[in-house]
C-alpha atoms as a PDB file:
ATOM      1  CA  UNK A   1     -38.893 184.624  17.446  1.00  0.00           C
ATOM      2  CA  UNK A   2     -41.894 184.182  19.744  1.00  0.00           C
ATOM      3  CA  UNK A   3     -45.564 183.591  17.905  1.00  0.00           C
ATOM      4  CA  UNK A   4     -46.684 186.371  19.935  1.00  0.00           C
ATOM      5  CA  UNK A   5     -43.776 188.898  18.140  1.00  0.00           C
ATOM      6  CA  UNK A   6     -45.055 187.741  15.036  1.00  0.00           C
ATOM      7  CA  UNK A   7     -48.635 188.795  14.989  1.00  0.00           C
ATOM      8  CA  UNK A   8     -48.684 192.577  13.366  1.00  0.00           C
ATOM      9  CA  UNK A   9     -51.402 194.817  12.590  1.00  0.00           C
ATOM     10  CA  UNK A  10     -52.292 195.535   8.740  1.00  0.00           C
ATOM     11  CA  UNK A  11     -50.868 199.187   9.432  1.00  0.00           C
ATOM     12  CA  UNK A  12     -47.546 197.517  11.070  1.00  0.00           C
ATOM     13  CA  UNK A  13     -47.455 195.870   7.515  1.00  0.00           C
ATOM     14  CA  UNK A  14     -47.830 198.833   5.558  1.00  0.00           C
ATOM     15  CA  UNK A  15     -45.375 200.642   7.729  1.00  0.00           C
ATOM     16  CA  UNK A  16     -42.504 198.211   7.717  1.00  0.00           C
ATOM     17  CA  UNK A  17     -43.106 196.044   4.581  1.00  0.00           C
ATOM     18  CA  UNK A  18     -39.272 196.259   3.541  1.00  0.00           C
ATOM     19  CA  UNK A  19     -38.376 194.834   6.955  1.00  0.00           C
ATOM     20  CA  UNK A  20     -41.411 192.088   7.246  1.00  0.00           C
ATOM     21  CA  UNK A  21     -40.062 190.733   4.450  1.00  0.00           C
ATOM     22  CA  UNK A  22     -36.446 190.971   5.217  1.00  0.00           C
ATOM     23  CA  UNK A  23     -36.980 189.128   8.496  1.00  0.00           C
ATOM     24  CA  UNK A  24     -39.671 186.692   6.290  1.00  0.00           C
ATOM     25  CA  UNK A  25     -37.022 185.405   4.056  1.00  0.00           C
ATOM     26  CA  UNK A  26     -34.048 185.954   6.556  1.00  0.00           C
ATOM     27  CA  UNK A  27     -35.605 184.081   9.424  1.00  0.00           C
ATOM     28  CA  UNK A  28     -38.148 182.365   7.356  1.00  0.00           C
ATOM     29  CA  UNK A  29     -40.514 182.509   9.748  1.00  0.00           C
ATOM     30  CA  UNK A  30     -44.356 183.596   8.744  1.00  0.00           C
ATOM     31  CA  UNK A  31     -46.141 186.682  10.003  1.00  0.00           C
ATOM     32  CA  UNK A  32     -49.672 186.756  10.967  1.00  0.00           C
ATOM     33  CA  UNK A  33     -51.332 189.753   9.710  1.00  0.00           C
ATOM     34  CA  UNK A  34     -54.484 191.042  11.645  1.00  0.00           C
ATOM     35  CA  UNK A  35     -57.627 193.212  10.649  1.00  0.00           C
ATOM     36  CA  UNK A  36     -59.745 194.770  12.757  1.00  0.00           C
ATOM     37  CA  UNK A  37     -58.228 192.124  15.847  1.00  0.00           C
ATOM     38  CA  UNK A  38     -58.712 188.738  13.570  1.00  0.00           C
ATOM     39  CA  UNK A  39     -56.270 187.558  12.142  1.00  0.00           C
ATOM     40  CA  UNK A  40     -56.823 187.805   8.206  1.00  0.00           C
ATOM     41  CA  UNK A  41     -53.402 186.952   5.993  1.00  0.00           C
ATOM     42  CA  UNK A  42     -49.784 185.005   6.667  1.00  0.00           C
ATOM     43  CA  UNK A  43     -46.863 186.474   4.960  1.00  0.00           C
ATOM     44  CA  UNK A  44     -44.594 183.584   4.225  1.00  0.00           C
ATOM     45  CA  UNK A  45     -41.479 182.905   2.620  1.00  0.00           C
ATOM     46  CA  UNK A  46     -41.876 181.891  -0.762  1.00  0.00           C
ATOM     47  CA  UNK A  47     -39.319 178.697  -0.002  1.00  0.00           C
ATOM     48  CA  UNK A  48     -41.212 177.573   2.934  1.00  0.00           C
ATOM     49  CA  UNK A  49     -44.627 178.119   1.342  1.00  0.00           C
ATOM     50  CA  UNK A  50     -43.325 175.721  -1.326  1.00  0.00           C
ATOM     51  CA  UNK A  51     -42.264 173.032   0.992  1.00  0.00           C
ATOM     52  CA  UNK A  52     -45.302 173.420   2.775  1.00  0.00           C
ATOM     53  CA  UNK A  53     -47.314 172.402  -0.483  1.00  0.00           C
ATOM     54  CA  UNK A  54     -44.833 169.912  -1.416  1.00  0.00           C
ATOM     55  CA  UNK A  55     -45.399 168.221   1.916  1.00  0.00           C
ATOM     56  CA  UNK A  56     -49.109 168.316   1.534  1.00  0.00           C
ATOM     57  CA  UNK A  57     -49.241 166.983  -1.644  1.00  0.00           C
ATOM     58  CA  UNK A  58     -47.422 163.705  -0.448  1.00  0.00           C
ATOM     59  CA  UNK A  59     -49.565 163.374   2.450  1.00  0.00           C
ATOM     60  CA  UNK A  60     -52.338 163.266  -0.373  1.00  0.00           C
ATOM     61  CA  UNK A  61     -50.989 160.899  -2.212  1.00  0.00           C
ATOM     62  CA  UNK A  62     -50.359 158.764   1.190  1.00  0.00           C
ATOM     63  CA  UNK A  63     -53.710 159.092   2.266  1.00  0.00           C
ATOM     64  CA  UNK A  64     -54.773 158.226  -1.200  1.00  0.00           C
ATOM     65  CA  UNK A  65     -52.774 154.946  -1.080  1.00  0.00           C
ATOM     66  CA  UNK A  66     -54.061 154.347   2.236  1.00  0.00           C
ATOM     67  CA  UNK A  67     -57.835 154.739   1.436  1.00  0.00           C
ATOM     68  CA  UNK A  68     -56.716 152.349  -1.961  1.00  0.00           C
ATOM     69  CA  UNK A  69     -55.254 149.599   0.348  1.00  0.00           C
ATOM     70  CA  UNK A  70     -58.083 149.635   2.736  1.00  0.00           C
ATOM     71  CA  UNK A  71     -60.553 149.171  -0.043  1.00  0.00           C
ATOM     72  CA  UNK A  72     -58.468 146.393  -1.209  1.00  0.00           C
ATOM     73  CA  UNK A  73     -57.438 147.474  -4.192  1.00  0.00           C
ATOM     74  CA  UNK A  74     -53.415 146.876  -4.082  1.00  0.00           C
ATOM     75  CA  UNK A  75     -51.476 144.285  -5.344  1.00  0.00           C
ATOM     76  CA  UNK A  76     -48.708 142.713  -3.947  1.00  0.00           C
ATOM     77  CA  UNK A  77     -45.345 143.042  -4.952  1.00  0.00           C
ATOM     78  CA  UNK A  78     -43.964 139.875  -6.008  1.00  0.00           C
ATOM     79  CA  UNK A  79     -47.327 140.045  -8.756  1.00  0.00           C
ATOM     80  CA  UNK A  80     -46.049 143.311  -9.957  1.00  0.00           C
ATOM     81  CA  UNK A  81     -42.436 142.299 -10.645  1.00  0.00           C
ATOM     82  CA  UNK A  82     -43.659 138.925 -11.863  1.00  0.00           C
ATOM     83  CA  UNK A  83     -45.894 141.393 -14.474  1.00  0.00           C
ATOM     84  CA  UNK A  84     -42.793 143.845 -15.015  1.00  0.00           C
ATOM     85  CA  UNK A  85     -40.402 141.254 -15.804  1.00  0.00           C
ATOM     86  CA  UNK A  86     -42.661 138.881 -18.653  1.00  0.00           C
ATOM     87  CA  UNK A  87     -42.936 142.611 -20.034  1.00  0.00           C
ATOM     88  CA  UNK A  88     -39.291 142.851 -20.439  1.00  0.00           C
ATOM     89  CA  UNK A  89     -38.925 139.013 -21.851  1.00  0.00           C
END
């Protein structure tokens, strides 16, 4: 489906919910709902929506680790399983 197809109206969306969201979770592709010509909501499949969080949340965590090693506050990995194993001893 072409980005352009999937830009609706508000009315379109109160006219054809049943089929928005048939072709939402069939094609699970979003639609872009406008108001007044600006675009104002996405109607998303409830699947995607969660990988989409899922996905951010990891690049969070990435960029967390990356802002952690830049700052210098890592340590390396031999020191860790050095620590890990005199725990198990």
């Amino acid at each position: 489906m072409k980005l352009s197809e999937q830009v609706k109206p508000i009315s379109y969306l109160k006219n054809n919910t049943s089929k928005v969201f048939k072709e939402v979770r069939e094609k699970r592709e979003p639609y872009f709902i406008t108001q007044n010509g600006e675009a104002k909501v996405v109607v998303q499949d409830i699947r995607e929506y969660e990988k989409t969080q899922e996905t951010l949340a990891l690049l969070k965590i990435l960029a967390h680790g990356e802002k952690q090693f830049a700052e210098g506050k890592f340590e390396d990995a031999d020191s860790v399983f050095d620590e890990l194993l005199n725990e198990l001893e």
